[in-house]
PDB file of N, CA and C in Angstrom:
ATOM      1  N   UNK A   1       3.057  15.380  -8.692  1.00  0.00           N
ATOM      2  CA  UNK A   1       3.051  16.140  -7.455  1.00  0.00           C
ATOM      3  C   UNK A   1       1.701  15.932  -6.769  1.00  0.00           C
ATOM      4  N   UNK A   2       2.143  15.596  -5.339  1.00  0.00           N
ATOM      5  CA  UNK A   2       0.749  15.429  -4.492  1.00  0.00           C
ATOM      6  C   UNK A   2      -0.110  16.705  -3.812  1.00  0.00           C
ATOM      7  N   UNK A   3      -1.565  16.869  -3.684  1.00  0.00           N
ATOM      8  CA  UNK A   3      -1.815  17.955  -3.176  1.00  0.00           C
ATOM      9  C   UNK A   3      -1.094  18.462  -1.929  1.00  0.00           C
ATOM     10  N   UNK A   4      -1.194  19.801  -2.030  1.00  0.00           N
ATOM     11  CA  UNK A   4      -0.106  20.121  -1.028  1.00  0.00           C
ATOM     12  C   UNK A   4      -1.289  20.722   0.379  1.00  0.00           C
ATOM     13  N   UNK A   5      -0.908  20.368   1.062  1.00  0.00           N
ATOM     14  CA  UNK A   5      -1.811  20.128   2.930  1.00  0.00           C
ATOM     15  C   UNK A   5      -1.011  21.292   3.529  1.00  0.00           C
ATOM     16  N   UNK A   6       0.079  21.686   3.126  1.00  0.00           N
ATOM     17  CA  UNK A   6       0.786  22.452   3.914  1.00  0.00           C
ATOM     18  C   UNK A   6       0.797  23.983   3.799  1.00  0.00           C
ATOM     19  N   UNK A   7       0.328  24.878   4.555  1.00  0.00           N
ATOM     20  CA  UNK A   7       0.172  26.692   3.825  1.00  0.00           C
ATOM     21  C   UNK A   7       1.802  27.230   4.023  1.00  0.00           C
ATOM     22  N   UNK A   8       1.813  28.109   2.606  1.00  0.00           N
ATOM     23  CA  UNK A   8       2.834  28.573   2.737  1.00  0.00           C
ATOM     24  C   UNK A   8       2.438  29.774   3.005  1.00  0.00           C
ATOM     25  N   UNK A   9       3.622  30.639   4.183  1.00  0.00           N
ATOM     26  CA  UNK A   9       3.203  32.016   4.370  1.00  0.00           C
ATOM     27  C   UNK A   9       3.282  32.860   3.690  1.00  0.00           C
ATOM     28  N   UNK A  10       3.023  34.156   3.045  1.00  0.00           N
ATOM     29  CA  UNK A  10       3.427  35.431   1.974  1.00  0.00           C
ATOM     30  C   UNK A  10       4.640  35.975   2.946  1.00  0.00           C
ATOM     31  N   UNK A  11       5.533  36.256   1.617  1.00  0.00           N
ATOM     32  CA  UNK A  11       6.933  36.616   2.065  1.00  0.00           C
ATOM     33  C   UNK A  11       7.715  35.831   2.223  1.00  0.00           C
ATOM     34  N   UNK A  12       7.780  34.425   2.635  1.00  0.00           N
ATOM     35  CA  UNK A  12       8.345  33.203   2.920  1.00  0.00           C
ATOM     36  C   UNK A  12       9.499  32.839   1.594  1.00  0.00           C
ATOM     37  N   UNK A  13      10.759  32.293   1.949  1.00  0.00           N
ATOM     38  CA  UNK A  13      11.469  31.489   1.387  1.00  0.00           C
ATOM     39  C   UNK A  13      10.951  30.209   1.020  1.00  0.00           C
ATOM     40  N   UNK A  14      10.756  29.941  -0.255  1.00  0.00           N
ATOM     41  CA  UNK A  14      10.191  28.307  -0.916  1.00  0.00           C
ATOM     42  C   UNK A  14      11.547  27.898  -1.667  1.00  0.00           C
ATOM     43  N   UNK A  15      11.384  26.306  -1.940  1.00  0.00           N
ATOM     44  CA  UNK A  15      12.320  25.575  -2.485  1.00  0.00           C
ATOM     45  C   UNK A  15      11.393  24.568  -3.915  1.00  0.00           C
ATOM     46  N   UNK A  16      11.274  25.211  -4.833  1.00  0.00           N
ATOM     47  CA  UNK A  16      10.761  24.458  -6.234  1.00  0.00           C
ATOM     48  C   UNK A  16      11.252  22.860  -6.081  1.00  0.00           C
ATOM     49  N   UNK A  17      10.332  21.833  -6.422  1.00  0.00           N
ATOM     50  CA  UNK A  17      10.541  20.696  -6.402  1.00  0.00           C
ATOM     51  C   UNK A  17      10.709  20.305  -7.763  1.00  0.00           C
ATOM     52  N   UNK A  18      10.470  20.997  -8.739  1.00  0.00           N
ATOM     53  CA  UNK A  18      10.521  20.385 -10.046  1.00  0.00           C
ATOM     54  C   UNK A  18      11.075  21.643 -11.136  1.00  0.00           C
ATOM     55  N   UNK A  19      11.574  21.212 -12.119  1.00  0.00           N
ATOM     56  CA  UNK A  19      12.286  21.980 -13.230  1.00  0.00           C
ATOM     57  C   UNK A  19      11.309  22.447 -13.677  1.00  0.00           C
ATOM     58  N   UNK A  20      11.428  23.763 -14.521  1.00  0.00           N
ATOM     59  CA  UNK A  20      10.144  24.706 -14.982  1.00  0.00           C
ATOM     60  C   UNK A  20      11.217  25.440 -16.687  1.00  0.00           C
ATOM     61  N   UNK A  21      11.799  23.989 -16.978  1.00  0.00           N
ATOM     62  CA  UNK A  21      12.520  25.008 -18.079  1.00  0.00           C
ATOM     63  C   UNK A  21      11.868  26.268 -18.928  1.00  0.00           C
ATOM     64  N   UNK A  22      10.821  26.556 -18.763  1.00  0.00           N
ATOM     65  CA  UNK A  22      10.392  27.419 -19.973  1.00  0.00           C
ATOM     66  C   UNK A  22      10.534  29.083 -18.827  1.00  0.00           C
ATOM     67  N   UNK A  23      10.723  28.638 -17.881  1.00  0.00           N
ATOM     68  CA  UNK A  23      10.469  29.950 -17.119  1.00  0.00           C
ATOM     69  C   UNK A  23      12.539  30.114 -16.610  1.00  0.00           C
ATOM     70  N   UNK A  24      13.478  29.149 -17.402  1.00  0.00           N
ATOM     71  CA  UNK A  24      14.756  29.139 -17.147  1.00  0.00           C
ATOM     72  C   UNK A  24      14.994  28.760 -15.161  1.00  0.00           C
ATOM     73  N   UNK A  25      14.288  27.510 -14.363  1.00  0.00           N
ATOM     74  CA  UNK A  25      14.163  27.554 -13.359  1.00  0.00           C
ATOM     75  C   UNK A  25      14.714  25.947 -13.398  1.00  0.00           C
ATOM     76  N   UNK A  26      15.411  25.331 -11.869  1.00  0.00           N
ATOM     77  CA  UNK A  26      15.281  24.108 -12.057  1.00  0.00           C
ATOM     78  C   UNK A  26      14.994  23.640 -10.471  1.00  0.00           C
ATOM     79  N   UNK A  27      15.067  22.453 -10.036  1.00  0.00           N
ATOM     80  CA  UNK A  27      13.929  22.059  -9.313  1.00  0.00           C
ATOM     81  C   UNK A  27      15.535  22.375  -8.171  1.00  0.00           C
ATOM     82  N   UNK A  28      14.892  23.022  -6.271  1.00  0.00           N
ATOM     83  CA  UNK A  28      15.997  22.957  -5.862  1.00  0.00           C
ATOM     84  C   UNK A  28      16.414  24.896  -5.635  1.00  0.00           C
ATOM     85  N   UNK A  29      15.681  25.724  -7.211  1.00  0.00           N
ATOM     86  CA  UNK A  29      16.025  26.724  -6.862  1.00  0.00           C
ATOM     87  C   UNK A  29      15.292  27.642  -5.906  1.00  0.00           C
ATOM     88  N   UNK A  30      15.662  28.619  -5.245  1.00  0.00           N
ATOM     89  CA  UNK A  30      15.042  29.260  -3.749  1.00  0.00           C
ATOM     90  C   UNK A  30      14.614  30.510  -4.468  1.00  0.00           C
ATOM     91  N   UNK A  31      13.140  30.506  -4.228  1.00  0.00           N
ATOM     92  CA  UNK A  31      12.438  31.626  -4.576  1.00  0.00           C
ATOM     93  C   UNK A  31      11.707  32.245  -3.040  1.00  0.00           C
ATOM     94  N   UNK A  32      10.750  33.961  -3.277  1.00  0.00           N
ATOM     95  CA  UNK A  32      10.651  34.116  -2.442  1.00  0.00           C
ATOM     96  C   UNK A  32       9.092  33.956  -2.781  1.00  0.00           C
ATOM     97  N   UNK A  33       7.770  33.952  -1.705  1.00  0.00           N
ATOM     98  CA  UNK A  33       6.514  33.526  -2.054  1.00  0.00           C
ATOM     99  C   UNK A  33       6.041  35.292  -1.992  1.00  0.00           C
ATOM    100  N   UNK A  34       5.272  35.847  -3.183  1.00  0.00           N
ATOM    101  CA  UNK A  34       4.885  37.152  -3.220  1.00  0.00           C
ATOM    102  C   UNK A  34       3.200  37.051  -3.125  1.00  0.00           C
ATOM    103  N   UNK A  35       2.544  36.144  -3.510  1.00  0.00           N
ATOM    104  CA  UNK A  35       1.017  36.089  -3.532  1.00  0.00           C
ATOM    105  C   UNK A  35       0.422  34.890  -3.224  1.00  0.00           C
ATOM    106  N   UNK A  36      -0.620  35.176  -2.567  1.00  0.00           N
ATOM    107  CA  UNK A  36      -1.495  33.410  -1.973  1.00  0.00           C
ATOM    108  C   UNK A  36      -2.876  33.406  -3.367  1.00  0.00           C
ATOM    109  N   UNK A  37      -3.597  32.387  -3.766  1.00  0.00           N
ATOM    110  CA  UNK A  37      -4.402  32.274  -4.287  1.00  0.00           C
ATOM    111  C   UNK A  37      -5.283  31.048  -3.540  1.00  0.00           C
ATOM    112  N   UNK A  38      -6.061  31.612  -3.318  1.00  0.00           N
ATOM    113  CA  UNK A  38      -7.259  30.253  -2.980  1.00  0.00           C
ATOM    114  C   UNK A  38      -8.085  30.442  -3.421  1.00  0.00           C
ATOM    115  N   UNK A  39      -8.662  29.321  -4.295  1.00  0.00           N
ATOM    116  CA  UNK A  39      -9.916  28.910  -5.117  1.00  0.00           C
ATOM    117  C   UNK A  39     -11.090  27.633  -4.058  1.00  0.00           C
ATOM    118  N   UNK A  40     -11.726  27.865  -4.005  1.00  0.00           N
ATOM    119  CA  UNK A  40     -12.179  26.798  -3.413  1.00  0.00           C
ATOM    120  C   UNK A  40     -12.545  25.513  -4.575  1.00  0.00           C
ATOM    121  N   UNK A  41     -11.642  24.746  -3.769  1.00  0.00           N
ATOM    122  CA  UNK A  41     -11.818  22.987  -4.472  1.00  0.00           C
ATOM    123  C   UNK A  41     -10.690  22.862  -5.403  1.00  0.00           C
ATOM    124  N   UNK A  42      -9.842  23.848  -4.828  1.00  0.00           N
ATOM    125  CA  UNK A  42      -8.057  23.654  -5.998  1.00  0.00           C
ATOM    126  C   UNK A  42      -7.355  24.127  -4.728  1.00  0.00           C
ATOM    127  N   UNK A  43      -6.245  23.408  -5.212  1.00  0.00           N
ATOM    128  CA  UNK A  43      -5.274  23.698  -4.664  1.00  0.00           C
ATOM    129  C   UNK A  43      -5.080  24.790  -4.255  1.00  0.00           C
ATOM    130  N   UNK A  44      -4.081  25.751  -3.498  1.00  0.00           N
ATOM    131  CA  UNK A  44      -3.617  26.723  -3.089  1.00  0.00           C
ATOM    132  C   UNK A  44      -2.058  26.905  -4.078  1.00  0.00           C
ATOM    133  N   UNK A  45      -2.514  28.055  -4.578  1.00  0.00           N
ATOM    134  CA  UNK A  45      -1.260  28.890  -5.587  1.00  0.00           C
ATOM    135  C   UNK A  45      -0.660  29.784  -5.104  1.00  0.00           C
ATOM    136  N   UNK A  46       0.357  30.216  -5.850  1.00  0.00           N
ATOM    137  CA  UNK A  46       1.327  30.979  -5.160  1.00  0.00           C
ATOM    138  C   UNK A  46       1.956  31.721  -6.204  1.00  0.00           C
ATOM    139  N   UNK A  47       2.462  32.554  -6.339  1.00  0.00           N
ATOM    140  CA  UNK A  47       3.278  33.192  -7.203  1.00  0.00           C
ATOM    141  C   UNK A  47       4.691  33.326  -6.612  1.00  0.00           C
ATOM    142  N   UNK A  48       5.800  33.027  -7.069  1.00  0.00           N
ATOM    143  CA  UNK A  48       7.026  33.003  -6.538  1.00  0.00           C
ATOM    144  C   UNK A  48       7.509  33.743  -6.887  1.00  0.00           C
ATOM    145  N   UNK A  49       8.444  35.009  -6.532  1.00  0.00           N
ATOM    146  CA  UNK A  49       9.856  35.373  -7.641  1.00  0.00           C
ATOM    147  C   UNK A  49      10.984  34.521  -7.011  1.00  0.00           C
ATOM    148  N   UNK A  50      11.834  34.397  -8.033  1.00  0.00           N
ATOM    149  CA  UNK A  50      12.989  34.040  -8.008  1.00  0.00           C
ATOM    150  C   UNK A  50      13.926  34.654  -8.766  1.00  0.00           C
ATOM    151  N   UNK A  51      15.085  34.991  -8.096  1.00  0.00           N
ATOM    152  CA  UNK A  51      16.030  36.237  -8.110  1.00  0.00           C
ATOM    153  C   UNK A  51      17.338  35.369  -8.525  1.00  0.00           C
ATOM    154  N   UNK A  52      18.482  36.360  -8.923  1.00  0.00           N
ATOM    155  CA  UNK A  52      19.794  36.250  -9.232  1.00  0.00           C
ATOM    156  C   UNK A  52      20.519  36.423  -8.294  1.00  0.00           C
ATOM    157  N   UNK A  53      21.923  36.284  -8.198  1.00  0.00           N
ATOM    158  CA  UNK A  53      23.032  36.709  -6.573  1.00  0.00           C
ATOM    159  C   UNK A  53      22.716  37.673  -6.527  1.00  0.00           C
ATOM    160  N   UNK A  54      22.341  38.548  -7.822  1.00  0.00           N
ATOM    161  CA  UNK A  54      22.770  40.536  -7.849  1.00  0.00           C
ATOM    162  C   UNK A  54      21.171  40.836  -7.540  1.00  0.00           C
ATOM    163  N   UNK A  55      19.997  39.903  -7.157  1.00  0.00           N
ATOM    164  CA  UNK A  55      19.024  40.520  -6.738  1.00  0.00           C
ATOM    165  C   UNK A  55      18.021  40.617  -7.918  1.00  0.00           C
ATOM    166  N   UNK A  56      18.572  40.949  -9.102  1.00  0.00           N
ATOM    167  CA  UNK A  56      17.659  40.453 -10.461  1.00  0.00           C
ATOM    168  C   UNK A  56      16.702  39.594 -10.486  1.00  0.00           C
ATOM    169  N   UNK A  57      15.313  39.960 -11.099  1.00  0.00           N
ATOM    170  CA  UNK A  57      14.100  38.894 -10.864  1.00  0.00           C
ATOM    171  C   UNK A  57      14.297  37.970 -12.183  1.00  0.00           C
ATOM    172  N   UNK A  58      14.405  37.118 -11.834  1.00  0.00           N
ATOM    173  CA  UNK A  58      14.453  36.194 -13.086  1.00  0.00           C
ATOM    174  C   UNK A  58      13.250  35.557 -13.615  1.00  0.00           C
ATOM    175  N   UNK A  59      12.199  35.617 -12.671  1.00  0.00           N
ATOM    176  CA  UNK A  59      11.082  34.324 -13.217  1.00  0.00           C
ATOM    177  C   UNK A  59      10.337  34.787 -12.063  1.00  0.00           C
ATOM    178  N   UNK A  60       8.966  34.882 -12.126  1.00  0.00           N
ATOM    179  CA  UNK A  60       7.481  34.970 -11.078  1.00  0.00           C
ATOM    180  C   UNK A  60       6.541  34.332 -11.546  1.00  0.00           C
ATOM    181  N   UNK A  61       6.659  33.037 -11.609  1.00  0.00           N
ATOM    182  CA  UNK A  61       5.610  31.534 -12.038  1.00  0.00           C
ATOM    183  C   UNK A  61       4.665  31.887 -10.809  1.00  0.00           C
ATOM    184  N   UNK A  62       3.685  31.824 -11.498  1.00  0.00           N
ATOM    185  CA  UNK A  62       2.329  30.973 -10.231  1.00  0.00           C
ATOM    186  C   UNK A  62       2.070  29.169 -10.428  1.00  0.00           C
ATOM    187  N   UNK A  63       2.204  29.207  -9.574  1.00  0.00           N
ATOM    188  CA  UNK A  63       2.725  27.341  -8.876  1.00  0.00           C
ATOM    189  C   UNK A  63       1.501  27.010  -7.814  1.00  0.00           C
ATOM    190  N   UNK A  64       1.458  25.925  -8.514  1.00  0.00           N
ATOM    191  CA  UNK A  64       0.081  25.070  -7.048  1.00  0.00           C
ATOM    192  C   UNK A  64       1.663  24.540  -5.956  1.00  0.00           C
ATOM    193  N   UNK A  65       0.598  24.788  -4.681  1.00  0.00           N
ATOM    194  CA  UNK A  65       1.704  24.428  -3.341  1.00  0.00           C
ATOM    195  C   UNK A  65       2.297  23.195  -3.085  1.00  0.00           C
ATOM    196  N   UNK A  66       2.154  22.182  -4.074  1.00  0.00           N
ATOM    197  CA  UNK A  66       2.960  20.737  -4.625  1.00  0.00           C
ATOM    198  C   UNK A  66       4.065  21.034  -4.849  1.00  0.00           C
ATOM    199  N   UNK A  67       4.500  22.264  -5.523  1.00  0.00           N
ATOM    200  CA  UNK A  67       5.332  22.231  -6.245  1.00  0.00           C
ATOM    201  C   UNK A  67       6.838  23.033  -5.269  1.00  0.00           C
ATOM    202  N   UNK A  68       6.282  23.308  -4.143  1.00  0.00           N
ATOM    203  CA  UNK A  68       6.891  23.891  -3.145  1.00  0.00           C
ATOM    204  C   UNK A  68       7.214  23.407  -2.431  1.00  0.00           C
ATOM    205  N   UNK A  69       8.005  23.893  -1.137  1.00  0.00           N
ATOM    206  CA  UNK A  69       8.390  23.195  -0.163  1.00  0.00           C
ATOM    207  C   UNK A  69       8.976  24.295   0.441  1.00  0.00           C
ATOM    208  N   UNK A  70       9.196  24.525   2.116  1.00  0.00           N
ATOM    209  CA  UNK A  70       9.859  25.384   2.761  1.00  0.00           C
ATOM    210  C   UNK A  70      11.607  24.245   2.878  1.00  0.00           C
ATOM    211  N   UNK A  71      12.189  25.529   3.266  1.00  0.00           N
ATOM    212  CA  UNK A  71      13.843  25.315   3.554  1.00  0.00           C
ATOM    213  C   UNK A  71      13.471  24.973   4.922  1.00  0.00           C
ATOM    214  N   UNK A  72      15.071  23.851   5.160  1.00  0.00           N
ATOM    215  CA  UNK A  72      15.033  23.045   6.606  1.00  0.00           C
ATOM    216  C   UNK A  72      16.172  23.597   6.542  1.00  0.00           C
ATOM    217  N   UNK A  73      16.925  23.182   7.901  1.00  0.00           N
ATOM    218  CA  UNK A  73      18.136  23.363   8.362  1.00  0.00           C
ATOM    219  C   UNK A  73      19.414  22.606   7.401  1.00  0.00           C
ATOM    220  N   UNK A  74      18.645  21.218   7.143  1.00  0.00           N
ATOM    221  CA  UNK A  74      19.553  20.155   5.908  1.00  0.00           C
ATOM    222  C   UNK A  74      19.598  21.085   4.766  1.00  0.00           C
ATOM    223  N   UNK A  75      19.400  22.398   4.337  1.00  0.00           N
ATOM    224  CA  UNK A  75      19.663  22.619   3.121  1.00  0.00           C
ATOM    225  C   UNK A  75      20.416  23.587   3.121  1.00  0.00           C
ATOM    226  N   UNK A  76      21.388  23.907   2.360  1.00  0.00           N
ATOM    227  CA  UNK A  76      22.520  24.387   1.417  1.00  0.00           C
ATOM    228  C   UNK A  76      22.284  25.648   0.551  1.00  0.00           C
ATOM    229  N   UNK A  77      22.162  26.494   0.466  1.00  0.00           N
ATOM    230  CA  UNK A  77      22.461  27.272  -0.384  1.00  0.00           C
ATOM    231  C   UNK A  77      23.643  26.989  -1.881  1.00  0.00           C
ATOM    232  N   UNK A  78      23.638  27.036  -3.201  1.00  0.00           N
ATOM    233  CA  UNK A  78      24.131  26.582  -4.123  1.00  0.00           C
ATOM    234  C   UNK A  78      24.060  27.204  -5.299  1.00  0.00           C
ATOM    235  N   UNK A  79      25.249  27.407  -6.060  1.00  0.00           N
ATOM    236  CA  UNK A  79      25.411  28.269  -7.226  1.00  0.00           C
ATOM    237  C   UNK A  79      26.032  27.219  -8.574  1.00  0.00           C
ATOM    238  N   UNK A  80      24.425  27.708  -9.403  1.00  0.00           N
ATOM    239  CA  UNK A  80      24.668  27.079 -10.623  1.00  0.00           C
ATOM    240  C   UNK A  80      24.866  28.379 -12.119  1.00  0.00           C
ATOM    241  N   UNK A  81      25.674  27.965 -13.034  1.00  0.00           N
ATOM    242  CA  UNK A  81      25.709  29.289 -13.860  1.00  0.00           C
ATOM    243  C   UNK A  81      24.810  28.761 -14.938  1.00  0.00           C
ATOM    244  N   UNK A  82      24.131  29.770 -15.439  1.00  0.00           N
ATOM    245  CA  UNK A  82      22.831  29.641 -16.595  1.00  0.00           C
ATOM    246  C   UNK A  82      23.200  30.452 -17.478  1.00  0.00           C
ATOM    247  N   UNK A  83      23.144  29.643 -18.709  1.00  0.00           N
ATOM    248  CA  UNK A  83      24.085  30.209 -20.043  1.00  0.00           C
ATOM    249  C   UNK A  83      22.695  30.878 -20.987  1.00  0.00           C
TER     250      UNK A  83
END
């Protein structure tokens, strides 16, 4: 993942670019952005939750902004079941 140039806003819809199996996440799923972190001379972090249909928090990773991406119009909403 390349440094990320782009700020994400707090509160914002993000789209994970990469699988995070240990946190049960895969790349693709739509989280919402709850915290900014800036360090000077690192990247910009973020803490995500990411929720269930029923609203359930499933996972709140802190992620450098590589690993993100905002939703475009080309994207889909999509339901995968996790055993």
């Amino acid at each position: 993942m390349g440094k990320s140039t782009v700020s994400i806003e707090l509160y914002s819809d993000v789209i994970l670019l990469c699988n995070l199996p240990e946190e049960g996440l895969d790349a693709d799923d739509m989280g919402t952005v709850v915290e900014q972190y800036h360090v000077e001379g690192l990247e910009t972090g973020y803490s995500v939750e990411f929720f269930d249909l029923l609203g359930n928090i499933v996972a709140v990773p802190t992620l450098p902004g590589s690993y993100l991406r905002s939703p475009t119009s080309a994207d889909r909403p999509t339901v995968r079941l996790v055993n």
